[in-house]
N, C-alpha and C. Protein backbone atom coordinates (compact mmCIF):
# COMPACT_ATOMS: atom_id res chain seq x y z
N UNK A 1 102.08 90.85 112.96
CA UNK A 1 102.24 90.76 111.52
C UNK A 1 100.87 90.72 110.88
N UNK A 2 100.76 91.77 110.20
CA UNK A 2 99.03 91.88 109.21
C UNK A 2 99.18 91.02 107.99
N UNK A 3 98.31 90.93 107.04
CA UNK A 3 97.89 90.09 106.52
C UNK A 3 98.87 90.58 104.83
N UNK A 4 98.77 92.15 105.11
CA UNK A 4 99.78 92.88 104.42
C UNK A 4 100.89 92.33 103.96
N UNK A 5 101.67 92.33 105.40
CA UNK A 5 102.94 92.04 105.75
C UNK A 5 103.46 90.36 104.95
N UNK A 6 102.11 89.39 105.12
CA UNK A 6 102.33 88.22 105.07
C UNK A 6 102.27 88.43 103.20
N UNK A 7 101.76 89.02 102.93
CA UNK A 7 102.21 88.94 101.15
C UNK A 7 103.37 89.89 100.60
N UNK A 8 103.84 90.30 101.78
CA UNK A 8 104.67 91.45 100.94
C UNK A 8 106.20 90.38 101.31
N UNK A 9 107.18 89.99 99.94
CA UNK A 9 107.71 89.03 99.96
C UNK A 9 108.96 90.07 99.08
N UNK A 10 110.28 89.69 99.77
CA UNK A 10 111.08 90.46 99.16
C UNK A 10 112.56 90.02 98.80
N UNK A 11 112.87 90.21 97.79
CA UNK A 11 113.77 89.16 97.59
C UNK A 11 115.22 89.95 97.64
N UNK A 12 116.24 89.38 98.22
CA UNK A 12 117.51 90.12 98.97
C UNK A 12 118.86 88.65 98.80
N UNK A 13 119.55 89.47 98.63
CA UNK A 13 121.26 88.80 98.17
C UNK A 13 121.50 88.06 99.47
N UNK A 14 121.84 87.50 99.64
CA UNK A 14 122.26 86.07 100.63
C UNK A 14 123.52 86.53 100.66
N UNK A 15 124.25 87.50 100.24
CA UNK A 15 125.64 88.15 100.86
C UNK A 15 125.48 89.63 101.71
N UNK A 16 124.93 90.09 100.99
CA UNK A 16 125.09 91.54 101.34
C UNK A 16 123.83 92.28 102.05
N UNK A 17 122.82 91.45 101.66
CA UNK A 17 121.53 91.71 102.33
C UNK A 17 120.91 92.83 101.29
N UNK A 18 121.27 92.83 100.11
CA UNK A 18 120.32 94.43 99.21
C UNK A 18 119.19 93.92 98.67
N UNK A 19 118.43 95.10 99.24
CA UNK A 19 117.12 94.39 98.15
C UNK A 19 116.99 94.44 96.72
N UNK A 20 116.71 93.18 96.08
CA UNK A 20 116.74 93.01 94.80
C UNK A 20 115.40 93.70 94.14
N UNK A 21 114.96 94.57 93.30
CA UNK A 21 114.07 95.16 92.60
C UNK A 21 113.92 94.92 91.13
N UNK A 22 113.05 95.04 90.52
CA UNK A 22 112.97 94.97 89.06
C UNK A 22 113.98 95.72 88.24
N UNK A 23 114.54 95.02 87.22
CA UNK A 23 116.02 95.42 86.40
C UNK A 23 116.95 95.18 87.08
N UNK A 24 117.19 94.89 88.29
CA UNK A 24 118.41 94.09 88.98
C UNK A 24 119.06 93.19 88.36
N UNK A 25 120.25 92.52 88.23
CA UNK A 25 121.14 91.42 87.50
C UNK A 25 120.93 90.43 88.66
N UNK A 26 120.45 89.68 89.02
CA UNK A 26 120.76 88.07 89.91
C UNK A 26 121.47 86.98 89.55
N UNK A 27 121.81 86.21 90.47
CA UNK A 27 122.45 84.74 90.24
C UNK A 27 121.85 84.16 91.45
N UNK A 28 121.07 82.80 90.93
CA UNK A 28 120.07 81.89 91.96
C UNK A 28 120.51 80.65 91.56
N UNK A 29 120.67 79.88 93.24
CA UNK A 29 120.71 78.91 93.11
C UNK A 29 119.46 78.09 93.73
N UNK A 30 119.01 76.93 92.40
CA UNK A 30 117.78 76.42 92.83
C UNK A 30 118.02 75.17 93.15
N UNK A 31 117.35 74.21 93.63
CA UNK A 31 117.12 72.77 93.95
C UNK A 31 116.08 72.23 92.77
N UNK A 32 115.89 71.70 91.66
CA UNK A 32 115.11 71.50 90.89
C UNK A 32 113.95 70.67 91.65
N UNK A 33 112.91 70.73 92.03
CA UNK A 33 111.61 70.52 92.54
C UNK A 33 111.58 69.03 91.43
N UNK A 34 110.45 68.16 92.26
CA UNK A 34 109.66 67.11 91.60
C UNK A 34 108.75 67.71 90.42
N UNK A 35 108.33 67.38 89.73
CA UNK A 35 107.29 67.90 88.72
C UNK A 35 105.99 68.38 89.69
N UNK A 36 105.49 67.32 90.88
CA UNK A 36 104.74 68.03 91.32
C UNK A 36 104.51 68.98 92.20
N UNK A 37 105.94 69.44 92.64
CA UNK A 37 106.09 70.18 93.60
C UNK A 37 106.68 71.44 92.23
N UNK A 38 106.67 71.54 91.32
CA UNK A 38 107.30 72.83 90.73
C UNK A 38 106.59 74.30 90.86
N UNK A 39 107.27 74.78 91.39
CA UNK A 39 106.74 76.31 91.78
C UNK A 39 105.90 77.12 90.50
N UNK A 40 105.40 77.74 90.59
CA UNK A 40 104.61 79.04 89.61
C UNK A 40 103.77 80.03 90.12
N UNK A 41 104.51 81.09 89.52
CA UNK A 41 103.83 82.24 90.00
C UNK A 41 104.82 83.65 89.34
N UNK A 42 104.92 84.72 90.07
CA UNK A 42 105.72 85.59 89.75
C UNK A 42 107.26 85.22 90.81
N UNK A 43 108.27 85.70 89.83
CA UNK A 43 109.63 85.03 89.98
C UNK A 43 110.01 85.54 91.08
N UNK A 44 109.77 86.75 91.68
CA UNK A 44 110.53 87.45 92.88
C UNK A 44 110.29 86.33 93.90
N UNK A 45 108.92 85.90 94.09
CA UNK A 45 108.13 85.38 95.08
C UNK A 45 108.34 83.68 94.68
N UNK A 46 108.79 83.09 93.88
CA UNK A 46 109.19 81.62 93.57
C UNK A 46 110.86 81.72 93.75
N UNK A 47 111.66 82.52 93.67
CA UNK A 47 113.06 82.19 94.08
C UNK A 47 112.61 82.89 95.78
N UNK A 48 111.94 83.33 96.42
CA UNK A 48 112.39 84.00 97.55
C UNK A 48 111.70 82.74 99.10
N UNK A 49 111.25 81.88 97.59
CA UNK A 49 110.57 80.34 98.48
C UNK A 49 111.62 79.17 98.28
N UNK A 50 111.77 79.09 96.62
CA UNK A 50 112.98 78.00 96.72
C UNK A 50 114.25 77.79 96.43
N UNK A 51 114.64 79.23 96.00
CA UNK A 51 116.14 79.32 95.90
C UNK A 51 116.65 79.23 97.18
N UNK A 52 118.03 78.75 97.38
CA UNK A 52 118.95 78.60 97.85
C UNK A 52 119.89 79.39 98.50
N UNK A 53 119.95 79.97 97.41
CA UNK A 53 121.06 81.00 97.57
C UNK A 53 120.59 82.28 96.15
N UNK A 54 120.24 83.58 96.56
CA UNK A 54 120.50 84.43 95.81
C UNK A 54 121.53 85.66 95.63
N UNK A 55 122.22 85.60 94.75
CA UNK A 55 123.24 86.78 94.53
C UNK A 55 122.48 87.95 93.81
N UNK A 56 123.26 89.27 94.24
CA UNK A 56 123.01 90.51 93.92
C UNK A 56 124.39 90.42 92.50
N UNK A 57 124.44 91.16 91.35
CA UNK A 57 125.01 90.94 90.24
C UNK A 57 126.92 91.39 91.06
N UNK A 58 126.68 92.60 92.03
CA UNK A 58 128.06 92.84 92.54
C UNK A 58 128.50 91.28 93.33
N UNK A 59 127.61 91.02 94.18
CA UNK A 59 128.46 89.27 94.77
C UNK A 59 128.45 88.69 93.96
N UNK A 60 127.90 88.79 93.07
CA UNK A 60 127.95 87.48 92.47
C UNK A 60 129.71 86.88 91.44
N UNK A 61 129.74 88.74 91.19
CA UNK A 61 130.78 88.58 90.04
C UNK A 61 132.48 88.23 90.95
């Protein structure tokens, strides 16, 4: 695994396995973090650390 690999972070439905891309519809389930543990950054890469569970808009409905 290259160093590449270790940033390339991809975020995928917890049913169906599709990869989720920009303009996609989601449904995430989060654990609300301590204040000092609250995530920030870009969203693909903060739900694909502490969500739970992500839906693709077809599982979800």
């Amino acid at each position: 695994m290259g160093l590449k690999d270790f940033f390339n972070i991809e975020l995928k439905c917890s049913i169906c396995g599709k990869t989720l891309k920009s303009g996609d519809g989601l449904t995430a389930h989060i654990t609300l973090p301590s204040e000092k543990m609250m995530p920030v950054g870009r969203m693909d890469r903060v739900l694909s650390k502490f969500a739970d569970k992500v839906y693709c808009k077809k599982c979800s409905e």
